[in-house]
C-alpha atoms as a PDB file:
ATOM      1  CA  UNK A   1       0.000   0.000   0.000  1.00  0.00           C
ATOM      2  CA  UNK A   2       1.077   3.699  -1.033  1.00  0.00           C
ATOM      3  CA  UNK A   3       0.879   6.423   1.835  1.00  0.00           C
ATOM      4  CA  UNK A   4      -2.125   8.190   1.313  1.00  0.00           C
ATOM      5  CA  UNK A   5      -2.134  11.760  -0.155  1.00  0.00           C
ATOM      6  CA  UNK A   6      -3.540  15.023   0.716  1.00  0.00           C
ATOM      7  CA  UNK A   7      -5.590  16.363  -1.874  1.00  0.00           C
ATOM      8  CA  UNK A   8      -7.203  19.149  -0.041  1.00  0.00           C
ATOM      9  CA  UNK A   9      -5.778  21.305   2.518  1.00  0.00           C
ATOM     10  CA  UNK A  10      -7.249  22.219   6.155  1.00  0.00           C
ATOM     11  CA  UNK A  11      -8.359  25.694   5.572  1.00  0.00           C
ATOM     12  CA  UNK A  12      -7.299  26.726   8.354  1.00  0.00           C
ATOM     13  CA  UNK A  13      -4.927  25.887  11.381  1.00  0.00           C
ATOM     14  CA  UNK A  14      -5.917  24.937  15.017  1.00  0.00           C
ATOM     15  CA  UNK A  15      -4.750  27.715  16.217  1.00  0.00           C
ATOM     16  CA  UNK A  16      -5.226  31.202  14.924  1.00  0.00           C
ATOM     17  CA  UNK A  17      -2.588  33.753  14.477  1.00  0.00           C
ATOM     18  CA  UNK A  18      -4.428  36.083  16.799  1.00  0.00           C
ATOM     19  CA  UNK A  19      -4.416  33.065  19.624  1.00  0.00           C
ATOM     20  CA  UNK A  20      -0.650  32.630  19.111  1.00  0.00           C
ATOM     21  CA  UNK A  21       0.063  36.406  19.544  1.00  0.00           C
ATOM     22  CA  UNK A  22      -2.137  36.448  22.441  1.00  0.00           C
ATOM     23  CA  UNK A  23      -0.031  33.257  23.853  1.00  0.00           C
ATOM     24  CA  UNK A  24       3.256  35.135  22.815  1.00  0.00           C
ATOM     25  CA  UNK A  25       1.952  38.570  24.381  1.00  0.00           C
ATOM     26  CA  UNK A  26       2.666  40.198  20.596  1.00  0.00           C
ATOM     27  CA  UNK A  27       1.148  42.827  20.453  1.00  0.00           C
ATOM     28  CA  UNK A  28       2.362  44.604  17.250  1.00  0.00           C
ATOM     29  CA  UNK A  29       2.243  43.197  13.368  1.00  0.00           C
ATOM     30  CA  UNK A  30       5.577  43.440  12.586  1.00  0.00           C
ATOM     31  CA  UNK A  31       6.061  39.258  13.401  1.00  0.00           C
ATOM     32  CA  UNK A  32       2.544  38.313  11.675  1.00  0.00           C
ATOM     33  CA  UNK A  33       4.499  36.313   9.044  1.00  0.00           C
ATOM     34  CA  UNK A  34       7.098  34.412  11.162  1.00  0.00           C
ATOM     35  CA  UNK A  35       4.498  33.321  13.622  1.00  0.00           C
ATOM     36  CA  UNK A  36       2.159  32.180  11.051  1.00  0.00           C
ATOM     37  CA  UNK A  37       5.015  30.110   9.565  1.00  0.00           C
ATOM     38  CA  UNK A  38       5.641  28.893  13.325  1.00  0.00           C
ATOM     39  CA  UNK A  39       1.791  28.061  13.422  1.00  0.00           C
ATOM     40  CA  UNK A  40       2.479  26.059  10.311  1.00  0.00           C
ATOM     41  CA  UNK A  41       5.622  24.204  11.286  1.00  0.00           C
ATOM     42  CA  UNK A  42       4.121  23.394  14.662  1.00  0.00           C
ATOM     43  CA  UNK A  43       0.817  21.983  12.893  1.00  0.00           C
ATOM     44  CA  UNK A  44       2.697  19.797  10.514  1.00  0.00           C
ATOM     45  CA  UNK A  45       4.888  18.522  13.087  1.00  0.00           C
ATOM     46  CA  UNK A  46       1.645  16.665  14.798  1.00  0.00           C
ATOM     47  CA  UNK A  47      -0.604  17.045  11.572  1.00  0.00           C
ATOM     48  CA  UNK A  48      -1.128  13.943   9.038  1.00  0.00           C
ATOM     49  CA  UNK A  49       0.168  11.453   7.166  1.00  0.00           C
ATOM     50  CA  UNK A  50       3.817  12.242   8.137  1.00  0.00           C
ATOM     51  CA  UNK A  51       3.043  13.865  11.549  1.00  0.00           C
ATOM     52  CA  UNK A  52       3.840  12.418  15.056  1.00  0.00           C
ATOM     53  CA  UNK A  53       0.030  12.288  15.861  1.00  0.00           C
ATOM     54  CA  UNK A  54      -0.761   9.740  12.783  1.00  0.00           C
ATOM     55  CA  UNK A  55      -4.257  11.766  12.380  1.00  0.00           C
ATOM     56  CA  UNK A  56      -5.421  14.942  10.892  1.00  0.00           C
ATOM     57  CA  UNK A  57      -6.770  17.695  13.065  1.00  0.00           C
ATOM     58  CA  UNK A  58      -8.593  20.540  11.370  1.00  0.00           C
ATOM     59  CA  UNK A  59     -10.932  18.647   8.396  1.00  0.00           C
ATOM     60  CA  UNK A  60      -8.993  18.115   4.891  1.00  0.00           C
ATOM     61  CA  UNK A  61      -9.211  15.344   2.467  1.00  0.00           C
ATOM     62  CA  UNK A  62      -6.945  12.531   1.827  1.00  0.00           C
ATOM     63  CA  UNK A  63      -6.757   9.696  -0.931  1.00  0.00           C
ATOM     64  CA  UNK A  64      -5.305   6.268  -0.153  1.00  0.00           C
ATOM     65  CA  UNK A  65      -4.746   3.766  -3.573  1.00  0.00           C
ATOM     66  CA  UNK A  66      -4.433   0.475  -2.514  1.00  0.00           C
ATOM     67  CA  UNK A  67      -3.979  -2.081  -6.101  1.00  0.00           C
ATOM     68  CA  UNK A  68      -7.287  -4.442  -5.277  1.00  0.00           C
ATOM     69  CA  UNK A  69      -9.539  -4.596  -2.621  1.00  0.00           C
ATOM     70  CA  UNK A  70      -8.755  -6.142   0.382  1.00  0.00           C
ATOM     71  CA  UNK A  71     -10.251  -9.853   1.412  1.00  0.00           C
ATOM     72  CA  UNK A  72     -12.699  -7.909   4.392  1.00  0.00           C
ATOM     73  CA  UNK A  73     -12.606  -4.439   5.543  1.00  0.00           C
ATOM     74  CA  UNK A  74     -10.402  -1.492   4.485  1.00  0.00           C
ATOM     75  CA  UNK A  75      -8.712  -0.177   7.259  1.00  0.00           C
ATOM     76  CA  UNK A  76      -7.729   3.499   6.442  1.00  0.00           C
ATOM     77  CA  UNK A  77      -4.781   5.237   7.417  1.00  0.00           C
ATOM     78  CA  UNK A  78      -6.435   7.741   9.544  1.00  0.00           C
ATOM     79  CA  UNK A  79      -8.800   7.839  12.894  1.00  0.00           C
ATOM     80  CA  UNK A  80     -11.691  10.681  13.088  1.00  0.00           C
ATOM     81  CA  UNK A  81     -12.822   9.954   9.562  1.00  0.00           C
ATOM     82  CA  UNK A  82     -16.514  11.678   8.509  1.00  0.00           C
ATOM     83  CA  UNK A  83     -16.743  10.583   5.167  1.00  0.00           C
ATOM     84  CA  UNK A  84     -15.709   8.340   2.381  1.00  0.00           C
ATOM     85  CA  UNK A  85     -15.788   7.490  -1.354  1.00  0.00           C
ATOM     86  CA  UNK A  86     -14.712   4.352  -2.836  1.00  0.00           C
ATOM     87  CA  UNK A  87     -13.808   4.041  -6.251  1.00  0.00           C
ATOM     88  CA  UNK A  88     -12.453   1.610  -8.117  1.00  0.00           C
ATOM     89  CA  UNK A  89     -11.341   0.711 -11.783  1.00  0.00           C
ATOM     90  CA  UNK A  90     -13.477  -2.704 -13.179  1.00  0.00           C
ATOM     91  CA  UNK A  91     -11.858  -4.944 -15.421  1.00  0.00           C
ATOM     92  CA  UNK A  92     -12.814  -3.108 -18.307  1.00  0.00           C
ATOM     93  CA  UNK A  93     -10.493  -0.485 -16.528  1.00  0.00           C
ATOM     94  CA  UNK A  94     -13.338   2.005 -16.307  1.00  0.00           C
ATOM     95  CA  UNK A  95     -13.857   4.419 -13.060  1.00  0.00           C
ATOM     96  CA  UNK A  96     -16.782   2.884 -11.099  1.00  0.00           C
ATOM     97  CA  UNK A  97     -17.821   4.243  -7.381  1.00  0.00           C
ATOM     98  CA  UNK A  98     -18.822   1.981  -4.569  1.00  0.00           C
ATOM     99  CA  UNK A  99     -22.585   2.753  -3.725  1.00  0.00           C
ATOM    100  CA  UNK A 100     -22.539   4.160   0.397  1.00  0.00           C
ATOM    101  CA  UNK A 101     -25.359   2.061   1.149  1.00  0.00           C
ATOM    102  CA  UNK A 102     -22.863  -0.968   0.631  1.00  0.00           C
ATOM    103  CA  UNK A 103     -20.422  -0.465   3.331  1.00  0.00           C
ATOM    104  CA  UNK A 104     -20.457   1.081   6.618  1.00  0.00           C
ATOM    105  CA  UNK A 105     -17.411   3.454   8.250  1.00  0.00           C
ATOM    106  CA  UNK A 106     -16.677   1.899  11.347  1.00  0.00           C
ATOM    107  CA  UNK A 107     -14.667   4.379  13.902  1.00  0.00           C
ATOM    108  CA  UNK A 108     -12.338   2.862  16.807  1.00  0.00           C
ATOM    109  CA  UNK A 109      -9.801   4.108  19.093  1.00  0.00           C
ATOM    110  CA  UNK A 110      -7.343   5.308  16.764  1.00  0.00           C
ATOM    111  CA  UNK A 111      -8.706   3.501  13.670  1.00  0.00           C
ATOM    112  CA  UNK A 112     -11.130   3.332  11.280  1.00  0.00           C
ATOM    113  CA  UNK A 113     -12.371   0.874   8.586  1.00  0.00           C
ATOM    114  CA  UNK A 114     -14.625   0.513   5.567  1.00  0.00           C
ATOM    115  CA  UNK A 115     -16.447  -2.773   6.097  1.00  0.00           C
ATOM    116  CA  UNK A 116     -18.679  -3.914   3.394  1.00  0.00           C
ATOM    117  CA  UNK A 117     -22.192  -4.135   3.978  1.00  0.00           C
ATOM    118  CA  UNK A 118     -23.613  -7.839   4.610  1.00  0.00           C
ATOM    119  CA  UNK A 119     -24.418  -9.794   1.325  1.00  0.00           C
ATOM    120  CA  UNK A 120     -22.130  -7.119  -0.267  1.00  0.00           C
ATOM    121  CA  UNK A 121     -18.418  -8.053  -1.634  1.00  0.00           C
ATOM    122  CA  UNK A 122     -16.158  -6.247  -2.834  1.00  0.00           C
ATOM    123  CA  UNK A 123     -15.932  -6.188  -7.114  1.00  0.00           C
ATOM    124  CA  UNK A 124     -13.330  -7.605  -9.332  1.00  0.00           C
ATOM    125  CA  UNK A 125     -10.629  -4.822 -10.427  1.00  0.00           C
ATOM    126  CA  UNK A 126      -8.299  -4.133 -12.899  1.00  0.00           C
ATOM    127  CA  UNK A 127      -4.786  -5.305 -12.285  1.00  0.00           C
ATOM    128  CA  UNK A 128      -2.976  -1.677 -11.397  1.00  0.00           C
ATOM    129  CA  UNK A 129      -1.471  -0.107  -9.027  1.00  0.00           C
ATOM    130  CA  UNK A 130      -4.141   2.135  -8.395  1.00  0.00           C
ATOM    131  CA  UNK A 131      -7.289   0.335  -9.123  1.00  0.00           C
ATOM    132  CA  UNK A 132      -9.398   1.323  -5.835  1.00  0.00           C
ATOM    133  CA  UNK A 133      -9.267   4.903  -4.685  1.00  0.00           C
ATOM    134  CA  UNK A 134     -10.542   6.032  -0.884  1.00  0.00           C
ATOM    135  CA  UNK A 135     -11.102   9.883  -0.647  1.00  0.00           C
ATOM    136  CA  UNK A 136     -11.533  10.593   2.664  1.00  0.00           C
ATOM    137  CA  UNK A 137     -12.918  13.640   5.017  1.00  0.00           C
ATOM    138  CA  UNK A 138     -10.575  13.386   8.066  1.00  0.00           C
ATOM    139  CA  UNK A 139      -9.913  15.501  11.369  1.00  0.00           C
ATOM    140  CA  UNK A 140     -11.685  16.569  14.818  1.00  0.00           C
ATOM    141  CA  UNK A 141     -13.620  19.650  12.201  1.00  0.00           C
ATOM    142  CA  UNK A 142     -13.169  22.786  12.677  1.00  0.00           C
ATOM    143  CA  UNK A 143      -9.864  24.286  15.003  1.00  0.00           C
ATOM    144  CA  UNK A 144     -12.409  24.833  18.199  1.00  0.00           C
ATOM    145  CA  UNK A 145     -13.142  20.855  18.347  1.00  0.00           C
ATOM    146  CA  UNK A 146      -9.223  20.075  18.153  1.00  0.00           C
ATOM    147  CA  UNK A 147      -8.559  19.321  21.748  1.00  0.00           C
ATOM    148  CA  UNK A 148      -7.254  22.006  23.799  1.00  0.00           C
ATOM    149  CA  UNK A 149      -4.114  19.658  25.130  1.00  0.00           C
ATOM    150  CA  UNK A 150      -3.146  19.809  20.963  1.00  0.00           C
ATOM    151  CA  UNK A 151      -3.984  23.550  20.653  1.00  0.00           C
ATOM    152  CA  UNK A 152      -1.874  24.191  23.274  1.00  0.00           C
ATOM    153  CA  UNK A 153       1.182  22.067  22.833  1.00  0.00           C
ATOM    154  CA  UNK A 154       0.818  24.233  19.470  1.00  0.00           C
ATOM    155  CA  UNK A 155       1.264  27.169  20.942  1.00  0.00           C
ATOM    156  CA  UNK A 156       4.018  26.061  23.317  1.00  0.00           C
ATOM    157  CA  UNK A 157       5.927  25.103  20.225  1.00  0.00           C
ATOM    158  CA  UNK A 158       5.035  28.412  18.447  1.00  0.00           C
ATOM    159  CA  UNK A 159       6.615  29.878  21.307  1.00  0.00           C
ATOM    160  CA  UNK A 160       9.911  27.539  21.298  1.00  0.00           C
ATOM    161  CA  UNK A 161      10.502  28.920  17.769  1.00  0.00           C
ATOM    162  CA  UNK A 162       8.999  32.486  18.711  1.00  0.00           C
ATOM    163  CA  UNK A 163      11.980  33.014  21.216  1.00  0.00           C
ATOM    164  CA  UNK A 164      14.626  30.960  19.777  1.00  0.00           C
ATOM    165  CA  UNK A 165      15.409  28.770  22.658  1.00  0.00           C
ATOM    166  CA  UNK A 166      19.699  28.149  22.661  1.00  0.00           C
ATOM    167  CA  UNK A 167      19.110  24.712  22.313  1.00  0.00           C
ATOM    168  CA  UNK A 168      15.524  24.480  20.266  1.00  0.00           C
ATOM    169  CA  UNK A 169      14.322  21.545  22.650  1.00  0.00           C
ATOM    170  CA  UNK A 170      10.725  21.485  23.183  1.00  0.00           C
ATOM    171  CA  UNK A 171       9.853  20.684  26.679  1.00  0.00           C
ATOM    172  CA  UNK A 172       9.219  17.664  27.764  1.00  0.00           C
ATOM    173  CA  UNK A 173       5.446  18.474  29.035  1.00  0.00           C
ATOM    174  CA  UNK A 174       4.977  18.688  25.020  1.00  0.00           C
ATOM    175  CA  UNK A 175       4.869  15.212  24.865  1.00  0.00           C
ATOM    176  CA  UNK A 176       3.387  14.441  27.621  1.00  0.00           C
ATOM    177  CA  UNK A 177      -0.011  17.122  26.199  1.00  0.00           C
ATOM    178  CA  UNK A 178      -0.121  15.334  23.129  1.00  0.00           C
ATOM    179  CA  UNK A 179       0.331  11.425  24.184  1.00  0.00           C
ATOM    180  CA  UNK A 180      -3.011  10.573  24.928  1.00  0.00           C
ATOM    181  CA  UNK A 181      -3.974  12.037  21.449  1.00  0.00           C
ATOM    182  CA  UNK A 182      -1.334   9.986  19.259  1.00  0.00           C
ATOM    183  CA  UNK A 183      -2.570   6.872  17.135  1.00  0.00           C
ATOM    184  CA  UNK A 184      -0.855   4.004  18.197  1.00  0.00           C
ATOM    185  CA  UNK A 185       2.409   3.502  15.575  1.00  0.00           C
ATOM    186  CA  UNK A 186       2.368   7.178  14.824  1.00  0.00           C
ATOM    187  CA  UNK A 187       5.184   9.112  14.223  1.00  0.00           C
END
């Protein structure tokens, strides 16, 4: 299996540039840029595919291509999942889509799976690498349902960067704020 791929951006961050001034006690514009590009480098250090939490925060759409379907379920890459589209190439190699009614999205601590609907199975594809395609709709929603241990382990790293710490460590406590919100494997 590929890693999955973002194809839409969260449109905004968890925490706002006016939150991360306010935690920084900025209160001029001159640093508006650099702390924005903190906000982002703290995001994407927890954020995603590639980020230590192994889910998405603020909603934004992912595909994952897997080269058949799986024998069972489809367990997706990502936890906090609100929606899904399967599609798939048939063995005339043209684009079909999985009908909703014939699966169900099954959440789970830190998981969840597409599990096909009973009397369903899963269609014959073409031989490729990419014949099914899962776009999904991942993340907590909007930057107020993040949890507030996340937004403000943000915002602690914001402020690492912000005063450029000697030695760049982020404090241990860090860690500790985001552990109980870290998929199991992540990062």
């Amino acid at each position: 299996m590929t890693p999955p791929v973002r194809t839409v951006r969260a449109a905004v961050t968890p925490v706002s540039l006016s939150e991360a001034k306010a935690h920084l006690q900025v209160f001029h514009n001159a640093d508006d840029e650099l702390i924005a590009e903190y906000i982002q480098a703290a995001t994407s250090h927890l954020d995603g595919w590639n980020g230590v939490l192994g889910r998405c925060l603020v909603t934004q759409t992912w595909q994952q291509d897997l080269d058949a379907f799986p024998v069972g379920e489809i367990v997706l890459p990502f936890p906090d999942v609100s929606g899904v589209t399967v599609e798939y190439r048939d063995t005339a190699n043209a684009t079909q889509t999985v009908a909703e009614a014939s699966f169900y999205l099954v959440q789970g601590h830190g998981t969840t799976r597409i599990v096909p609907a009973d009397g369903f199975a899963w269609p014959e594809t073409a031989v490729r690498p990419d014949a099914v395609s899962v776009t999904m709709v991942c993340g907590y929603g909007d930057p107020e349902d993040v949890p507030s241990a996340i937004r403000a382990a943000i915002k602690l790293h914001v402020g690492v960067l912000f005063t450029g710490r000697a030695d760049g460590a982020i404090p241990p406590v860090h860690g500790d704020m985001i552990a109980p919100h870290r998929v199991t494997g992540a990062g």
